[in-house]
C-alpha atoms as a PDB file:
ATOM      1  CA  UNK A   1     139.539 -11.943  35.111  1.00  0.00           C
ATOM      2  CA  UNK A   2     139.563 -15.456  37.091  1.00  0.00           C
ATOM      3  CA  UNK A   3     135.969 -17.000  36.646  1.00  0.00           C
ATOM      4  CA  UNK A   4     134.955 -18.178  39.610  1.00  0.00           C
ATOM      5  CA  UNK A   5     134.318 -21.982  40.035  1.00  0.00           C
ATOM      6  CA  UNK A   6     131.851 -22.039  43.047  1.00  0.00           C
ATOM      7  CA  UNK A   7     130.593 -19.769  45.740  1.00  0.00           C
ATOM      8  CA  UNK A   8     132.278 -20.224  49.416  1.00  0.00           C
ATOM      9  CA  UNK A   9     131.974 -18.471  52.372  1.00  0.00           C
ATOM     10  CA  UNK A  10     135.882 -18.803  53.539  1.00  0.00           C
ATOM     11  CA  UNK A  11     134.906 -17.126  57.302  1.00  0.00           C
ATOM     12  CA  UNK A  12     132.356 -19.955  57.611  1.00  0.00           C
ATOM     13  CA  UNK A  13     134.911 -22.820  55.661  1.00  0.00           C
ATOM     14  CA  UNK A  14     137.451 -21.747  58.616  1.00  0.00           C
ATOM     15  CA  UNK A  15     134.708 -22.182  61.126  1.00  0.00           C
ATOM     16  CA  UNK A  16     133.860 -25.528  59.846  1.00  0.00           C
ATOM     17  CA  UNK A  17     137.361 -27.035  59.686  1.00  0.00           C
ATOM     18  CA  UNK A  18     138.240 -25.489  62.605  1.00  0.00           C
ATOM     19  CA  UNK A  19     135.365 -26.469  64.734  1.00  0.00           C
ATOM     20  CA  UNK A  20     136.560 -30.043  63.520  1.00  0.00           C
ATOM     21  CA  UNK A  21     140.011 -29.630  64.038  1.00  0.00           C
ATOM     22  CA  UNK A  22     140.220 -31.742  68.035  1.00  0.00           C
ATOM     23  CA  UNK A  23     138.599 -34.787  65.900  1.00  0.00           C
ATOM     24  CA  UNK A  24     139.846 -34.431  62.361  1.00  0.00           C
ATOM     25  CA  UNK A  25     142.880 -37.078  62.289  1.00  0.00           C
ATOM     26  CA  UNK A  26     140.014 -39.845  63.975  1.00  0.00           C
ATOM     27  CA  UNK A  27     138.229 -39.611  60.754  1.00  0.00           C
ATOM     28  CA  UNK A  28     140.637 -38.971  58.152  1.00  0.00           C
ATOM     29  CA  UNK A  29     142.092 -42.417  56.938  1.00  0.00           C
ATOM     30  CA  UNK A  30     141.481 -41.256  53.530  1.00  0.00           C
ATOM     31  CA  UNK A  31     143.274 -38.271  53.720  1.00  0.00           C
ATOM     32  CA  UNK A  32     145.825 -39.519  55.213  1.00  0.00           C
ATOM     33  CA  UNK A  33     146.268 -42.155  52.517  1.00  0.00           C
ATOM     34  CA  UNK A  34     145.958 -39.930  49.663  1.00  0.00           C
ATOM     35  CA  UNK A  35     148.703 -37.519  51.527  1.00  0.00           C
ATOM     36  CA  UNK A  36     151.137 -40.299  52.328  1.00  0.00           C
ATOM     37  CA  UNK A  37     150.444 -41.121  48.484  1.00  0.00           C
ATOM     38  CA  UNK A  38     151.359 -37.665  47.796  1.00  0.00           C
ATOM     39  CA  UNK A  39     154.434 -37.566  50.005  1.00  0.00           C
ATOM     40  CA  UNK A  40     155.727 -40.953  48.559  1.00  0.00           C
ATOM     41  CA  UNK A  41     156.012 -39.191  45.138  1.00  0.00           C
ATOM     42  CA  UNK A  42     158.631 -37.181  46.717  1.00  0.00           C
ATOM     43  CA  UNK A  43     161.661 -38.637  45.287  1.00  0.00           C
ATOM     44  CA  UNK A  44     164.703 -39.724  47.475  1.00  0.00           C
ATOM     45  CA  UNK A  45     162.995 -38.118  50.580  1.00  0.00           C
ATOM     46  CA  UNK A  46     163.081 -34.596  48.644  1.00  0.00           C
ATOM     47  CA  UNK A  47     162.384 -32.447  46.149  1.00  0.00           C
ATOM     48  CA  UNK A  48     165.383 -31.759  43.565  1.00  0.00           C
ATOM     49  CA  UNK A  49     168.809 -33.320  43.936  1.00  0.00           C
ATOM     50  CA  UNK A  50     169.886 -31.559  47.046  1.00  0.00           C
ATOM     51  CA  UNK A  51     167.913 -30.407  50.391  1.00  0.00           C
ATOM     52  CA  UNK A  52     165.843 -27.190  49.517  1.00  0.00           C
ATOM     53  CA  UNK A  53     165.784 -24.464  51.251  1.00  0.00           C
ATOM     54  CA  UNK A  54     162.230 -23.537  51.563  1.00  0.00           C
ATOM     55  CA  UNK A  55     158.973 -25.565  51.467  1.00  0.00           C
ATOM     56  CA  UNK A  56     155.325 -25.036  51.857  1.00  0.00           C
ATOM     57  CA  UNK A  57     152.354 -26.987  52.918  1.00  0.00           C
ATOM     58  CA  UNK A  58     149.217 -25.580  51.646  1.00  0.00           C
ATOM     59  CA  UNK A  59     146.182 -26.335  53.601  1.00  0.00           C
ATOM     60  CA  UNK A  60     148.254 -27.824  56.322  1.00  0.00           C
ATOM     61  CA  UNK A  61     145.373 -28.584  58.535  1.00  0.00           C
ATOM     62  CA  UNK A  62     146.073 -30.580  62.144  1.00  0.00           C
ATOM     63  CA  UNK A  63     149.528 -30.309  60.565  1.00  0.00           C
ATOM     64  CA  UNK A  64     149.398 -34.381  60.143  1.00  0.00           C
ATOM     65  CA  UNK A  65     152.095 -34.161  57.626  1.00  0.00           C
ATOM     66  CA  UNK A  66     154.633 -31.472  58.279  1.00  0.00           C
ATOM     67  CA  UNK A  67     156.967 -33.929  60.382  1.00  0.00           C
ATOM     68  CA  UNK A  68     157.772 -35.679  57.115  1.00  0.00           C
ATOM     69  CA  UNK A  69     158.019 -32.986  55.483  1.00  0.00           C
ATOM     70  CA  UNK A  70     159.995 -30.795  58.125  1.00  0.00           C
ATOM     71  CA  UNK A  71     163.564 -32.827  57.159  1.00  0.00           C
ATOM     72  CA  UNK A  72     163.346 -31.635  53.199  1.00  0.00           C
ATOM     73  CA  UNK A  73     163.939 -28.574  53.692  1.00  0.00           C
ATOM     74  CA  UNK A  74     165.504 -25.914  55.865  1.00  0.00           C
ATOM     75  CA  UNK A  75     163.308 -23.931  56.135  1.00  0.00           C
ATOM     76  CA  UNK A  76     159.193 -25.325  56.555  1.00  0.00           C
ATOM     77  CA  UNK A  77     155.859 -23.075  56.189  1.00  0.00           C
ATOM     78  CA  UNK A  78     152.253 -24.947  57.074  1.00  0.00           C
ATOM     79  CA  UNK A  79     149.314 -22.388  55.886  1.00  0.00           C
ATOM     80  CA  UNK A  80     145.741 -23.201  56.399  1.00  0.00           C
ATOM     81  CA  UNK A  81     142.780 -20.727  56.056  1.00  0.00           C
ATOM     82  CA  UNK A  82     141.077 -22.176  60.043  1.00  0.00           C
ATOM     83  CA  UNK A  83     143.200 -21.041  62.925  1.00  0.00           C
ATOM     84  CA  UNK A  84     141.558 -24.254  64.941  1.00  0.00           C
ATOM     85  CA  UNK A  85     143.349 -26.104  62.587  1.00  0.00           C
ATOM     86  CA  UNK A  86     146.961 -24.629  63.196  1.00  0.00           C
ATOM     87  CA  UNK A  87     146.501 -24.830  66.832  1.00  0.00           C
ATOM     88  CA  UNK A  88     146.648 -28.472  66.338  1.00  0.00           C
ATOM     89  CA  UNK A  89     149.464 -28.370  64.045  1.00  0.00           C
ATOM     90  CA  UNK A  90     151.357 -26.505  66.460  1.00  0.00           C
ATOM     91  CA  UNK A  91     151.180 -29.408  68.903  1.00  0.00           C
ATOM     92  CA  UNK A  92     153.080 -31.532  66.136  1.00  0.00           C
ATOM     93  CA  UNK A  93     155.850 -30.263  67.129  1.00  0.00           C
ATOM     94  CA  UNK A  94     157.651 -29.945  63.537  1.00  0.00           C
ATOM     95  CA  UNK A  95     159.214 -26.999  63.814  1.00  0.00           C
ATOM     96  CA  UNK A  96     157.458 -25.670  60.966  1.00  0.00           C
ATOM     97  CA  UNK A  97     156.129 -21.864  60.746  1.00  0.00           C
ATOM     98  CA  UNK A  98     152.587 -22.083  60.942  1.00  0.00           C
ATOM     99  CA  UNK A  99     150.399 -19.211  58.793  1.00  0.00           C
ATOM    100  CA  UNK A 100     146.870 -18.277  58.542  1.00  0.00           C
ATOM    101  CA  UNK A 101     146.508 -17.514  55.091  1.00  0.00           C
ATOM    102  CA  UNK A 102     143.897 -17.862  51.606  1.00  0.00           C
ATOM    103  CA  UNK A 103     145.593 -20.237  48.570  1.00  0.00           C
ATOM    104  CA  UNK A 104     144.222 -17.826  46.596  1.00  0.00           C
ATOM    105  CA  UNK A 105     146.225 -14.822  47.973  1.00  0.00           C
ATOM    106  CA  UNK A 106     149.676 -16.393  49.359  1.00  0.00           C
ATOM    107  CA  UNK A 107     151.515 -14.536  52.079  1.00  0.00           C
ATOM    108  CA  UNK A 108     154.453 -15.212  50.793  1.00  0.00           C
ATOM    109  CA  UNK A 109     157.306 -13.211  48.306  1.00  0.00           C
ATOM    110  CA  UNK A 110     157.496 -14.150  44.762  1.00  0.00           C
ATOM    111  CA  UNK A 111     159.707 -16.697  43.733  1.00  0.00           C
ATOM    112  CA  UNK A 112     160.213 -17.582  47.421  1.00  0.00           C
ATOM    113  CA  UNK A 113     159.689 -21.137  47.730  1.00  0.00           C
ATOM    114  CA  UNK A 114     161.153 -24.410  46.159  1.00  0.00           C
ATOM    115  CA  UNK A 115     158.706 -26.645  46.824  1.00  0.00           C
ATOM    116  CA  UNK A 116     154.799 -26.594  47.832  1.00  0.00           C
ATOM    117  CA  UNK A 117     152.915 -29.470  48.830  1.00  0.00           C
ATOM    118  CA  UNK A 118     149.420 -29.592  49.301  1.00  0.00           C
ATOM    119  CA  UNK A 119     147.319 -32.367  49.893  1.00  0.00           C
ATOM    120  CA  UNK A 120     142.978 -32.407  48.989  1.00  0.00           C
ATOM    121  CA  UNK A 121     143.176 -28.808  50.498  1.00  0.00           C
ATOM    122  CA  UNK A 122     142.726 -26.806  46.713  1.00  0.00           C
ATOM    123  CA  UNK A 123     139.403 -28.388  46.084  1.00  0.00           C
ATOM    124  CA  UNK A 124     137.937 -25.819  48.657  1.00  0.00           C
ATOM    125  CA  UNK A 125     139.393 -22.527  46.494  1.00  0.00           C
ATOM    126  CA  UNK A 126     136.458 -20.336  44.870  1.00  0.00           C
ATOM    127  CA  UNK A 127     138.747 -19.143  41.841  1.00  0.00           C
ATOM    128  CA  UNK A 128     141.609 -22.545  41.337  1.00  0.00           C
ATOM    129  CA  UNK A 129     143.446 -20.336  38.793  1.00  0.00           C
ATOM    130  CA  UNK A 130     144.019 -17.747  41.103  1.00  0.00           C
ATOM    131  CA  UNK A 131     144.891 -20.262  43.494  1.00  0.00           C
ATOM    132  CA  UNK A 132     147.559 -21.855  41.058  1.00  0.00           C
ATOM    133  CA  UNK A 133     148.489 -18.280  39.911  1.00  0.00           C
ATOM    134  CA  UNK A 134     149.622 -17.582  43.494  1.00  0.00           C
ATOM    135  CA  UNK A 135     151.503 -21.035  43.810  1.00  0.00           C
ATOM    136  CA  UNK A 136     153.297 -19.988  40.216  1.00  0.00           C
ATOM    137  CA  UNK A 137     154.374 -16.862  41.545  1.00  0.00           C
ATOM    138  CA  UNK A 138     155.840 -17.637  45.140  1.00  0.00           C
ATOM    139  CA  UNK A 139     157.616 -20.947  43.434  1.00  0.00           C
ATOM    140  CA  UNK A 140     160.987 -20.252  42.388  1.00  0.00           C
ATOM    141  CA  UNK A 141     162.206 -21.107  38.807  1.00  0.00           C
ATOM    142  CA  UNK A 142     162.694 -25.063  38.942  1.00  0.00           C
ATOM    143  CA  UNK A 143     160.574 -24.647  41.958  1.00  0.00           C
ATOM    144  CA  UNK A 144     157.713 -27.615  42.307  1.00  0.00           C
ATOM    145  CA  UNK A 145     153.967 -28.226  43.073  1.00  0.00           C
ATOM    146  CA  UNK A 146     152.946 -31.987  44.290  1.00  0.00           C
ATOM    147  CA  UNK A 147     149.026 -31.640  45.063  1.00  0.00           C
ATOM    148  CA  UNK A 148     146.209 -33.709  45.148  1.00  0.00           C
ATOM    149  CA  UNK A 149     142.788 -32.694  44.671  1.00  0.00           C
ATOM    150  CA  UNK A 150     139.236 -34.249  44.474  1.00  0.00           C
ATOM    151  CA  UNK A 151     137.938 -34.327  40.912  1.00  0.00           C
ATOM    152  CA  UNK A 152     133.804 -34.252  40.365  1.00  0.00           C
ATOM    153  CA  UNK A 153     133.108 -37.988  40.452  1.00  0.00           C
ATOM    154  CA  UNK A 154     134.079 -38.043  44.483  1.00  0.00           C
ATOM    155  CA  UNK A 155     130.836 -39.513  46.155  1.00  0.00           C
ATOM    156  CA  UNK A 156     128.533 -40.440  43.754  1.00  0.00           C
ATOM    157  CA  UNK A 157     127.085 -43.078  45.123  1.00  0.00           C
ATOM    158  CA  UNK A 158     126.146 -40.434  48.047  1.00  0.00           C
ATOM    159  CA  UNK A 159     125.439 -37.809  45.161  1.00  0.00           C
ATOM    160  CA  UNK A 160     123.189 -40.073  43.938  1.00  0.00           C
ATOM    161  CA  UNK A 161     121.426 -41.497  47.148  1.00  0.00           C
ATOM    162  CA  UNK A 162     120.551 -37.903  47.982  1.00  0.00           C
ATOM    163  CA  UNK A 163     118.738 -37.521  44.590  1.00  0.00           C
ATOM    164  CA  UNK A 164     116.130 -40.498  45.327  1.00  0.00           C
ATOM    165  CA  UNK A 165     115.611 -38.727  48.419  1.00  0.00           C
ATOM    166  CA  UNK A 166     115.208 -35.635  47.037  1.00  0.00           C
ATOM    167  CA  UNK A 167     115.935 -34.586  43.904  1.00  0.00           C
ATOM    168  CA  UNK A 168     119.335 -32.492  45.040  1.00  0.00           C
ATOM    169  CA  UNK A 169     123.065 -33.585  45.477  1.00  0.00           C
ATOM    170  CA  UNK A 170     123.523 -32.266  48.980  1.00  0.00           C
ATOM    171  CA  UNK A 171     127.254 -33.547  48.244  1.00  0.00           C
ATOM    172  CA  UNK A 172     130.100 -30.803  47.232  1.00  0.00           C
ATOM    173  CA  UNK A 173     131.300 -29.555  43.946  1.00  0.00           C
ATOM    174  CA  UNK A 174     134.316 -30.799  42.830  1.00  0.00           C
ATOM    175  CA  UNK A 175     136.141 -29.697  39.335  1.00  0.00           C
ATOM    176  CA  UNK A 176     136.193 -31.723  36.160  1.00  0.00           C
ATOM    177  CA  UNK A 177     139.685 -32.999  35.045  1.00  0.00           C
ATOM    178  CA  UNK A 178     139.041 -30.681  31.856  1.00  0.00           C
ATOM    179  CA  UNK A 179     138.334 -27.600  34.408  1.00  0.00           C
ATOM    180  CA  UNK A 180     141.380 -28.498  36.437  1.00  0.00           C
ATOM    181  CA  UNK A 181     143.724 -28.370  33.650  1.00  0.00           C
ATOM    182  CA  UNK A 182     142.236 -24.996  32.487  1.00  0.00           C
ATOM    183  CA  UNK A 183     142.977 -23.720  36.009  1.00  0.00           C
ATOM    184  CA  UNK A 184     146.455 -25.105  35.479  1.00  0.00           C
ATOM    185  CA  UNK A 185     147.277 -23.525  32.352  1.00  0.00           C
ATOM    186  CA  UNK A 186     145.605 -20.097  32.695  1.00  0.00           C
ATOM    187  CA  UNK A 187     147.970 -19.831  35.664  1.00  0.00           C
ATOM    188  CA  UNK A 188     151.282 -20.575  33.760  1.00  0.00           C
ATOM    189  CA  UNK A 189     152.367 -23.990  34.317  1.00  0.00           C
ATOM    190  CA  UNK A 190     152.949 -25.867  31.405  1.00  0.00           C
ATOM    191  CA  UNK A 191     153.042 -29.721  30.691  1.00  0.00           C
ATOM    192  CA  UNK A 192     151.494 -30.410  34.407  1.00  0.00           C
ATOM    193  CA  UNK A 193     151.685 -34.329  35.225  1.00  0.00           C
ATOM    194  CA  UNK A 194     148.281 -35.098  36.261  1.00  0.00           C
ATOM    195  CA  UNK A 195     146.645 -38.722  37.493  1.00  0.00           C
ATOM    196  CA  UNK A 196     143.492 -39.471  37.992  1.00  0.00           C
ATOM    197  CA  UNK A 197     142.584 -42.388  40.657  1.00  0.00           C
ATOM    198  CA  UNK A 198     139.549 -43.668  42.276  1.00  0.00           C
ATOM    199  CA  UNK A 199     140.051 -44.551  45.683  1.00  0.00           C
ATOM    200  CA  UNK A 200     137.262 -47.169  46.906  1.00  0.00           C
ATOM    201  CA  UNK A 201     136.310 -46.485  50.503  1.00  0.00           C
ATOM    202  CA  UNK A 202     133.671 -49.350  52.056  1.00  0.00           C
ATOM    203  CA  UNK A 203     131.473 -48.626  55.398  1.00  0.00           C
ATOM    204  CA  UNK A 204     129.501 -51.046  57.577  1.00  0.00           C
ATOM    205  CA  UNK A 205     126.767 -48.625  57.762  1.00  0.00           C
ATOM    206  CA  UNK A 206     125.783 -45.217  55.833  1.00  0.00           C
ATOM    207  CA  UNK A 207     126.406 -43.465  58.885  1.00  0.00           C
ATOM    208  CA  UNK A 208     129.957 -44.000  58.972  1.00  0.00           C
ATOM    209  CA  UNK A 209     130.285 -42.642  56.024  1.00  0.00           C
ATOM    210  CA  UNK A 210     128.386 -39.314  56.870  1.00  0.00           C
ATOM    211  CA  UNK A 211     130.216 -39.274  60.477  1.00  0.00           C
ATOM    212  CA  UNK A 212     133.866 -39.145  58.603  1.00  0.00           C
ATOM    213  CA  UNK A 213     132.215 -35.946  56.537  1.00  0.00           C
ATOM    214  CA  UNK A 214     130.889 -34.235  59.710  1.00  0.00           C
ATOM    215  CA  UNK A 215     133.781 -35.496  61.507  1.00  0.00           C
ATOM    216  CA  UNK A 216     136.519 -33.738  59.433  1.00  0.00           C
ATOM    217  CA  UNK A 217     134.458 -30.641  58.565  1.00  0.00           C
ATOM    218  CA  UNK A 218     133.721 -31.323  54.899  1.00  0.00           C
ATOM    219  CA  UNK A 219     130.204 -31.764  55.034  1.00  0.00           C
ATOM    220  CA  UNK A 220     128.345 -29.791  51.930  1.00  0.00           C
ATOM    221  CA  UNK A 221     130.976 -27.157  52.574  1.00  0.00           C
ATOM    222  CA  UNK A 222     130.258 -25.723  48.984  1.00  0.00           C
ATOM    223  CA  UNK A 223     126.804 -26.699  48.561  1.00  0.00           C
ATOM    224  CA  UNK A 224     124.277 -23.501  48.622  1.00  0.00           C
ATOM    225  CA  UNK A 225     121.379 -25.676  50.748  1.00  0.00           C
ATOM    226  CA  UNK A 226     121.485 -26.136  54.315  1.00  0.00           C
ATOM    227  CA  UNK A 227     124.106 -28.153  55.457  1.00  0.00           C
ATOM    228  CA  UNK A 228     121.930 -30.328  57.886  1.00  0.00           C
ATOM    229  CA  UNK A 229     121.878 -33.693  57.259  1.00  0.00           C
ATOM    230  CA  UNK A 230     118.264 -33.789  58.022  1.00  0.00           C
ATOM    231  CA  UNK A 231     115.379 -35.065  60.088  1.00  0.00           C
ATOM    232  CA  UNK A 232     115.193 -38.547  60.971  1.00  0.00           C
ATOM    233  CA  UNK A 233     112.941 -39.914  58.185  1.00  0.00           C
ATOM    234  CA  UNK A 234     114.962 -38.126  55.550  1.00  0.00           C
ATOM    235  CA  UNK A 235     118.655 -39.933  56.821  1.00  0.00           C
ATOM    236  CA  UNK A 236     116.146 -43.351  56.736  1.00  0.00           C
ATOM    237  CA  UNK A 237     115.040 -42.902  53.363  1.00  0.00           C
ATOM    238  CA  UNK A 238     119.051 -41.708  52.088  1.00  0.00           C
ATOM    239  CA  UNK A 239     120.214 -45.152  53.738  1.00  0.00           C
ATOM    240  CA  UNK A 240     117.698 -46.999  52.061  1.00  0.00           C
ATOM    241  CA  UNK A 241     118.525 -45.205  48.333  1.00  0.00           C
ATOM    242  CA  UNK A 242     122.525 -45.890  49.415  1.00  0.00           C
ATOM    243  CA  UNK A 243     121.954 -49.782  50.245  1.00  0.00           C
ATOM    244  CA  UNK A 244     121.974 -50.555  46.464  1.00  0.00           C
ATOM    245  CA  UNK A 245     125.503 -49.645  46.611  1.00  0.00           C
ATOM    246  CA  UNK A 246     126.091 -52.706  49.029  1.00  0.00           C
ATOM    247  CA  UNK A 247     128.909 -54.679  47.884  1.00  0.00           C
ATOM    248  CA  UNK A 248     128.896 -58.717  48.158  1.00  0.00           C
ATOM    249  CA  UNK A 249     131.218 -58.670  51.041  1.00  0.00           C
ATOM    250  CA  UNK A 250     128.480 -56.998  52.963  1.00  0.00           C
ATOM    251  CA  UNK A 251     130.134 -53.531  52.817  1.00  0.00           C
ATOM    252  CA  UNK A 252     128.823 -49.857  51.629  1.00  0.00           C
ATOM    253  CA  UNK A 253     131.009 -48.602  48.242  1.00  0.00           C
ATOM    254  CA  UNK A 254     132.366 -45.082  48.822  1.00  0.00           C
ATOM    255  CA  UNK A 255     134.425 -43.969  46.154  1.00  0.00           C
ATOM    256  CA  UNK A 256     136.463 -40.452  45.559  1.00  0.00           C
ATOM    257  CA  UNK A 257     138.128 -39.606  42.158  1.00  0.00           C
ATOM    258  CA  UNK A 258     141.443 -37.718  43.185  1.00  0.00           C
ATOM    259  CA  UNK A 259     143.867 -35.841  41.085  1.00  0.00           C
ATOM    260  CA  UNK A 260     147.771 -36.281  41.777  1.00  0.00           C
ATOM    261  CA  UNK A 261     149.702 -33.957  40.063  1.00  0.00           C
ATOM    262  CA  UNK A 262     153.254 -32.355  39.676  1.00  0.00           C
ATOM    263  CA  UNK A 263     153.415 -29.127  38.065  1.00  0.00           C
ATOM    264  CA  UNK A 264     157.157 -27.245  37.583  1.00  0.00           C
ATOM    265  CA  UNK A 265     157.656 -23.576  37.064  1.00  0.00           C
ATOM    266  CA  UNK A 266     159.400 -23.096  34.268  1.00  0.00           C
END
């Protein structure tokens, strides 16, 4: 039995990301950094010694990354659970086969793929072991998983602003490195290679910060209150709770704790 990790109304996940999808890429400098971080651990431009046949990116979204990753293999999948968000990865142009699909139930044959890549998409799965179940069975033997994922200390300082205001989080639920490895292992991958960064964001103003959330979708996607951001008076009272996270250079501290990892299957 998978235990599951958080409740999440996927029909209403692919609504939000895919009502978000025109506007994503204008707010997603951070994903975009931790994906190009992702790509660069790629070695040589590839996965393995020699070009691969078939590859995977798993919560594609706009599709901002299946260019790059289009010449590494011969043969390119991009799945995301919010068709808004493959109708913009079709207008890459990457040749890639785009599919609407759940990480947690693959569309794909097992022992299929040499390589999956998926960047701060497996953070949104209800049940992560099922989700790295299904990437151990589609990868072939020798086949590889790069990912990166948000761990639980992403947004504190808005995790904690939100609890002057009102005593709740109002900020999503992210695993603990502990609970990530668990996933990892109940699903069969041994030895994963797993880093843990923080990656420091800084805004002029608090609502930059909370237009990037709405902006890309990911705003209290898991959290069981309503996702509003509030009345006036409320969002005055959050930016006055956030300002003691003001930095001396004048700017707002944002930070995210994100998991890179590389896991083989044996």
């Amino acid at each position: 039995m998978h235990e599951r990790f958080q409740q999440v109304d996927k029909a209403q996940l692919a609504r939000r990301f895919g009502a978000a999808a025109r506007h994503y890429d204008a707010h997603a400098r951070f994903q975009q950094e931790v994906g190009q971080a992702l790509l660069d651990l790629m070695p040589d431009g590839q996965v393995g010694s020699e070009l691969t046949v078939c590859g995977l990116d798993l919560g594609c979204g706009t599709g901002f990354f299946l260019p790059a990753l289009a010449g590494r293999c011969q043969q390119l999948h991009g799945l995301d659970l919010a068709p808004g968000m493959l109708a913009q990865a079709a207008l890459r142009g990457s040749g890639a086969r785009l599919v609407c699909g759940d990480a947690e139930a693959l569309p794909f044959a097992d022992q299929s793929l040499d390589w999956v890549f998926s960047s701060l998409a497996l953070q949104w799965c209800e049940r992560p072991a099922q989700a790295f179940a299904e990437i151990h069975r589609v990868l072939k033997p020798g086949g590889q998983l790069l990912f990166s994922t948000l761990l639980v200390d992403s947004l504190w300082q808005l995790r904690e602003a939100w609890g002057v205001v009102d005593g709740h989080a109002h900020v999503n639920r992210f695993l603990a490195l502990p609970q990530l490895q668990q996933a990892i292992g109940a699903a069969g991958f041994q030895a994963p290679e797993l880093t843990s960064v923080t990656w420091s964001l800084a805004y002029l103003e608090l609502n930059d910060l909370l237009r990037d959330l709405k902006g890309i979708g990911a705003s209290q996607v898991n959290d069981d209150r309503a996702a509003g951001l509030g009345n006036r008076q409320r969002l005055r009272r959050l930016g006055e709770a956030y300002e003691r996270h003001r930095q001396p250079d004048g700017l707002l501290a944002a930070s995210y704790e994100v998991c890179l990892g590389r896991l083989v299957r044996r």
